[in-house]
N, C-alpha and C. Protein backbone atom coordinates (compact mmCIF):
# COMPACT_ATOMS: atom_id res chain seq x y z
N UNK A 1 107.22 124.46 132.94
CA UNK A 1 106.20 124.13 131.94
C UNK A 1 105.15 123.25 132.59
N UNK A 2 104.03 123.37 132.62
CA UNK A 2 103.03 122.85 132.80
C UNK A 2 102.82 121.63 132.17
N UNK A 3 102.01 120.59 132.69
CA UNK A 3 102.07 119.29 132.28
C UNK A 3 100.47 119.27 131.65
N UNK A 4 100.02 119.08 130.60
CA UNK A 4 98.17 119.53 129.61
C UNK A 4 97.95 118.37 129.81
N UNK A 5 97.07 117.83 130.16
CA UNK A 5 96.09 116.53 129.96
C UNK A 5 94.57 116.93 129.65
N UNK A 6 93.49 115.97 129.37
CA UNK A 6 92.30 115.89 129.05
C UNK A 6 91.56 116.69 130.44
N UNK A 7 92.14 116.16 131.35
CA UNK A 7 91.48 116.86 132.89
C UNK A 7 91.97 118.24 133.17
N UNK A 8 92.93 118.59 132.53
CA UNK A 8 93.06 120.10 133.16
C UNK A 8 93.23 120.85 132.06
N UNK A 9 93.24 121.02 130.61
CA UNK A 9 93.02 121.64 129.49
C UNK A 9 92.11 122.50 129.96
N UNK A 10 90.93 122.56 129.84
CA UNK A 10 89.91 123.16 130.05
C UNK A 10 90.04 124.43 131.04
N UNK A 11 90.78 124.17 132.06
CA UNK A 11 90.89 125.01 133.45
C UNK A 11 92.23 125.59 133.02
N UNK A 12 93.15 124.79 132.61
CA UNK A 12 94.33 125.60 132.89
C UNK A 12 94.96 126.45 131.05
N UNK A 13 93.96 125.80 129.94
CA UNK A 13 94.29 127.07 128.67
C UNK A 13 93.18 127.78 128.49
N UNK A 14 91.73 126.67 128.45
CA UNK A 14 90.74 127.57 127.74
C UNK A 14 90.03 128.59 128.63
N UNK A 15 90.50 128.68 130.25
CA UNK A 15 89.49 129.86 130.83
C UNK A 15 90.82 130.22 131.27
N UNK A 16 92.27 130.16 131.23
CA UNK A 16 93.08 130.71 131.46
C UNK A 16 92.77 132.57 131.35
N UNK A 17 93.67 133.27 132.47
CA UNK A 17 93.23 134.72 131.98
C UNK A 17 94.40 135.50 131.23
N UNK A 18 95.64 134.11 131.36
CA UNK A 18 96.59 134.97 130.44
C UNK A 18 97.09 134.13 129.08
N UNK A 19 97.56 134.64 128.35
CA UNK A 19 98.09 133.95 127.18
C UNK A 19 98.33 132.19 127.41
N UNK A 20 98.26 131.85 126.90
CA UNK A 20 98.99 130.04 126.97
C UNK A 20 99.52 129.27 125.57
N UNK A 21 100.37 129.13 125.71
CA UNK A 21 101.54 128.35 124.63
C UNK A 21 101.87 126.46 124.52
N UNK A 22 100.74 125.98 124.05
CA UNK A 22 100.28 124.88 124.41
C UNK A 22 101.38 123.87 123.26
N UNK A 23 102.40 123.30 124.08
CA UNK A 23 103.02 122.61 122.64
C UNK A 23 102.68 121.02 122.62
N UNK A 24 102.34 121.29 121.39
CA UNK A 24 101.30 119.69 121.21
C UNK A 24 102.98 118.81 120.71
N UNK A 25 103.28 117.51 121.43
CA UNK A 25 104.46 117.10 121.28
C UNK A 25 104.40 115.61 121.56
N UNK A 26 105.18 114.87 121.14
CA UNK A 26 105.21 113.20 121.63
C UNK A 26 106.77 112.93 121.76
N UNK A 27 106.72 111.61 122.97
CA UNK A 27 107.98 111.73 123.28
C UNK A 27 108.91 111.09 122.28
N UNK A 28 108.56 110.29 121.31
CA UNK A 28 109.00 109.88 119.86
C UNK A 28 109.57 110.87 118.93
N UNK A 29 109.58 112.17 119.28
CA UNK A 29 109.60 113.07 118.20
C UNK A 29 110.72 114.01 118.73
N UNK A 30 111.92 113.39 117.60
CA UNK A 30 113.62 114.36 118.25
C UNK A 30 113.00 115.49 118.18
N UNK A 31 112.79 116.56 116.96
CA UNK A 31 112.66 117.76 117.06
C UNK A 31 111.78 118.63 118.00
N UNK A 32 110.77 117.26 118.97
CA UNK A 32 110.09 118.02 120.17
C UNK A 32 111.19 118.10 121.12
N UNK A 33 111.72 116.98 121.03
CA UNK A 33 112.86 117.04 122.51
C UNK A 33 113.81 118.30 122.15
N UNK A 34 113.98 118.36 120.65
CA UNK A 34 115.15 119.38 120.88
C UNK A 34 114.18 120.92 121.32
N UNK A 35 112.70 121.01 121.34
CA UNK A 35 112.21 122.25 121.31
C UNK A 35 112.06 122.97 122.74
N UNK A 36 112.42 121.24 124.19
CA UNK A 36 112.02 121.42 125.05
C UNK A 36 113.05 122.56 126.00
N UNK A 37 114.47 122.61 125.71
CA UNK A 37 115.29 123.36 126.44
C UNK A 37 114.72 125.03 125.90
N UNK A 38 114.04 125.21 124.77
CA UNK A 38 113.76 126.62 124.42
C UNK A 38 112.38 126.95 124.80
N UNK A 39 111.62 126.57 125.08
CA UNK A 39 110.27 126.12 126.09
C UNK A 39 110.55 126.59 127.11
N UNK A 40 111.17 125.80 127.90
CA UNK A 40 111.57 126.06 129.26
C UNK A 40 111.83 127.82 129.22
N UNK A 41 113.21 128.08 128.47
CA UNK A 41 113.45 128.88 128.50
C UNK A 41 112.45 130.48 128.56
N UNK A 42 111.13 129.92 127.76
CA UNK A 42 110.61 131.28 126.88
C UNK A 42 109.44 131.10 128.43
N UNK A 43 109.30 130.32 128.78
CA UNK A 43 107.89 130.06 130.31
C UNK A 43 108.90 130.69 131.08
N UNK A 44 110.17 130.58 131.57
CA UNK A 44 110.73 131.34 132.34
C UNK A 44 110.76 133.02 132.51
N UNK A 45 111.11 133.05 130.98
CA UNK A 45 110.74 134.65 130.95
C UNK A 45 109.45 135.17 130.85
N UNK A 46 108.67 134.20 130.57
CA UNK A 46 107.36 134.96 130.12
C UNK A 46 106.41 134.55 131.60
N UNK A 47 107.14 134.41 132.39
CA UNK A 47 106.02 134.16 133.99
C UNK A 47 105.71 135.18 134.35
N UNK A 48 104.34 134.89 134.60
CA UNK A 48 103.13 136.36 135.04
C UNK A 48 102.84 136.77 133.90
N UNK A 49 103.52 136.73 132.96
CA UNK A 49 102.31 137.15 131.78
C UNK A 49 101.96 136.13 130.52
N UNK A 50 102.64 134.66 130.74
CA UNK A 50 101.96 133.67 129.85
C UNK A 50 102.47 132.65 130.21
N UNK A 51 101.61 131.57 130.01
CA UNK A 51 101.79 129.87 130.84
C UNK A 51 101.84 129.08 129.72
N UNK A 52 103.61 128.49 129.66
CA UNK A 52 103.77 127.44 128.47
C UNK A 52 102.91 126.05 129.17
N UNK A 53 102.78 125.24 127.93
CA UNK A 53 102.20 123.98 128.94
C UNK A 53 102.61 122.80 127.69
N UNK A 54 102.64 121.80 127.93
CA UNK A 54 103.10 120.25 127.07
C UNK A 54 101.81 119.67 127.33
N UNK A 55 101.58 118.87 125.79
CA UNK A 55 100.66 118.24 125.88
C UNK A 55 100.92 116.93 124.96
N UNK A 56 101.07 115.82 125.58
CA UNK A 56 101.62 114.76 124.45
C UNK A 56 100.55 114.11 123.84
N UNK A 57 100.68 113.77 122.57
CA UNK A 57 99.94 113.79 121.21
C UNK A 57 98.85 112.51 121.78
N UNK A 58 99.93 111.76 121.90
CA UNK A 58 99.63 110.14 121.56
C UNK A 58 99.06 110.04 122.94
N UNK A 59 99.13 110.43 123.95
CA UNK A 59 97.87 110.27 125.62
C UNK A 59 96.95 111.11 125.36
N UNK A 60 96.53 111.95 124.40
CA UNK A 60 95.77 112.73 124.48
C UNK A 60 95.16 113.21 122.83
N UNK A 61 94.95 112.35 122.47
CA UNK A 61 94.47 112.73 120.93
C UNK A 61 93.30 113.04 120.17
N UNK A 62 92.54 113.21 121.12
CA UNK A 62 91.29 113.84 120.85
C UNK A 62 91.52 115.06 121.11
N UNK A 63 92.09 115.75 121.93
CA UNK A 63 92.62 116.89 121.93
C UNK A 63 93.51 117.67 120.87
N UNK A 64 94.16 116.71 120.15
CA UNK A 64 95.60 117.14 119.43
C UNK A 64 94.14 117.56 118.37
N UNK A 65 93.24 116.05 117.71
CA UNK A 65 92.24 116.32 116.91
C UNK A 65 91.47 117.41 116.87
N UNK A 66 90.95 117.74 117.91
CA UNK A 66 90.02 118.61 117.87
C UNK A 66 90.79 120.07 117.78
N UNK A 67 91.81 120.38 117.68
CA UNK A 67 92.75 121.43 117.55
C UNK A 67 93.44 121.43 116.10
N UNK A 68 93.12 120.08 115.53
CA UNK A 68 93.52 120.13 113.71
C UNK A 68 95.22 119.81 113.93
N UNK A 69 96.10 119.30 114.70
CA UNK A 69 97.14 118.86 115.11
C UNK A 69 97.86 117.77 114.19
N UNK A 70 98.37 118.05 113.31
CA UNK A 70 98.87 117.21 112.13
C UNK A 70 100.70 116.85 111.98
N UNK A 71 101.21 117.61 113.00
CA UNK A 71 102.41 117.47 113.08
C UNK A 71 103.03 117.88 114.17
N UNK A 72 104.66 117.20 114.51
CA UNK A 72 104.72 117.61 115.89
C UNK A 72 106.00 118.00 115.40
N UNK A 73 106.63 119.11 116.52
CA UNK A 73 106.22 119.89 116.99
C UNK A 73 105.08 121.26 116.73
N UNK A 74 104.13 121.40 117.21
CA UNK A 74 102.76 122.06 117.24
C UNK A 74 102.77 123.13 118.41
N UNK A 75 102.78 124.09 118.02
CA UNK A 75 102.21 125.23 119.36
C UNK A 75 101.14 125.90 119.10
N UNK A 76 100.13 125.91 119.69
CA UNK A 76 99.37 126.67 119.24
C UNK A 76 99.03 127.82 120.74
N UNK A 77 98.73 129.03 120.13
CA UNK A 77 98.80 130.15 121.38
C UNK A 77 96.97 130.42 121.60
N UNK A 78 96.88 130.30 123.17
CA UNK A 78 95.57 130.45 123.45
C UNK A 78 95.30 131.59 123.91
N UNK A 79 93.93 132.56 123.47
CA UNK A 79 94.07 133.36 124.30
C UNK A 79 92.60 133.83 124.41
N UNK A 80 92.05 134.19 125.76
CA UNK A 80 90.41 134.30 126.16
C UNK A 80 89.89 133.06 125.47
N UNK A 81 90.34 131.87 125.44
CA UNK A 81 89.65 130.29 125.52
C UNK A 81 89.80 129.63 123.56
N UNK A 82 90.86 130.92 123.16
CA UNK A 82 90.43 130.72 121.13
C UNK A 82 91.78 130.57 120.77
N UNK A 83 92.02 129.97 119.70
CA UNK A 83 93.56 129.82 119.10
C UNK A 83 93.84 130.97 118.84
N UNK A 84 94.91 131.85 118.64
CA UNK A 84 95.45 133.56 118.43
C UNK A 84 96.49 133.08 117.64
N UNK A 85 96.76 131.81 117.36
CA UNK A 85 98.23 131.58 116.11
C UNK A 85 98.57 130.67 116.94
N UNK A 86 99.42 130.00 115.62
CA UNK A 86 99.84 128.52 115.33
C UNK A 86 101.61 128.41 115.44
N UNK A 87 102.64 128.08 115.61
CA UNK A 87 103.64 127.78 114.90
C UNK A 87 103.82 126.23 114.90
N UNK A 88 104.11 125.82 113.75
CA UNK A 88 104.85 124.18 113.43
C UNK A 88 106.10 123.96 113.19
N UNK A 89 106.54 123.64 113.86
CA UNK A 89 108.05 122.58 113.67
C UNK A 89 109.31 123.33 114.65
N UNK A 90 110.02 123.47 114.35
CA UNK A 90 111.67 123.56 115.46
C UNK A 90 111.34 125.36 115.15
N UNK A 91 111.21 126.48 116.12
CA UNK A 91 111.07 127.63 116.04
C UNK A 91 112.12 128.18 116.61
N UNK A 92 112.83 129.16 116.71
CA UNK A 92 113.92 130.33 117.27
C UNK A 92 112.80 131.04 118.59
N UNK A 93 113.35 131.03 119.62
CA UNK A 93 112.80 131.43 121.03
C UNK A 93 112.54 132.95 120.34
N UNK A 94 113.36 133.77 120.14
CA UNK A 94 112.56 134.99 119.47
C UNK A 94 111.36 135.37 119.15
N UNK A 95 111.35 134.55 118.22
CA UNK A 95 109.99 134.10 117.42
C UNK A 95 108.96 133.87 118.15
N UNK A 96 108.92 133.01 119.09
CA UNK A 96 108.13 132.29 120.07
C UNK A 96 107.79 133.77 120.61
N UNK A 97 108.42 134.21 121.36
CA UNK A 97 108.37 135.20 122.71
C UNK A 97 107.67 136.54 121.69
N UNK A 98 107.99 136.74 120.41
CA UNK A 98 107.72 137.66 119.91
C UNK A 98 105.73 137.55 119.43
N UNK A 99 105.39 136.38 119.15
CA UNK A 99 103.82 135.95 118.89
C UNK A 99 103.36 135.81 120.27
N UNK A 100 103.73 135.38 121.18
CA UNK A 100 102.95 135.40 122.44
C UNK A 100 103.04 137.11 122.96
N UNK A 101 104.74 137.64 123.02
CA UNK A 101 103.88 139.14 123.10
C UNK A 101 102.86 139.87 122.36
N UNK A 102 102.34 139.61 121.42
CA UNK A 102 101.69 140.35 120.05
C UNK A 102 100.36 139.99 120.66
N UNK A 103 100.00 139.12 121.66
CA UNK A 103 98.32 138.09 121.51
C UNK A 103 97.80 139.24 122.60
């Protein structure tokens, strides 16, 4: 999983050329930690054709803002530089892998 900050957002989701699965998360927040072993999991399978990445709320909140980010856990899926869908809260890897194939 990729590590999102203010300096590489730009380069590494919004001109990205493949899908990106940006989970907006803080380290305060159990249900992010519990989301991180299924993360891992879904960037593993989905290499070469989509780049998960973490982006924590609270170092970076003009970002979370400007994305309408109201709760964590937050994924939102990027794709050609635009949101393509949202999911909020503790998701089933299925699920996940199944909206990033669809984008």
């Amino acid at each position: 999983m990729k590590v999102l900050n203010k300096e590489n957002f730009e380069k590494e989701v919004l001109k990205s050329e493949v899908p990106v699965l940006v989970d907006f998360s803080a380290t305060w927040c159990g249900p992010c930690r519990a989301m991180e072993p299924v993360l891992k999991e879904v960037a593993g399978e989905m290499a070469g054709k989509a780049v998960v990445g973490k982006i924590d709320i609270d170092e970076n909140a003009e970002i979370a803002n400007r994305f309408g980010i109201r709760s964590v856990p937050s994924m939102l899926i990027f794709s050609n530089g635009e949101v393509a869908d949202r999911i909020v809260g503790i998701t089933p890897k299925r699920t996940i892998l199944e909206k990033l194939g669809n984008v």
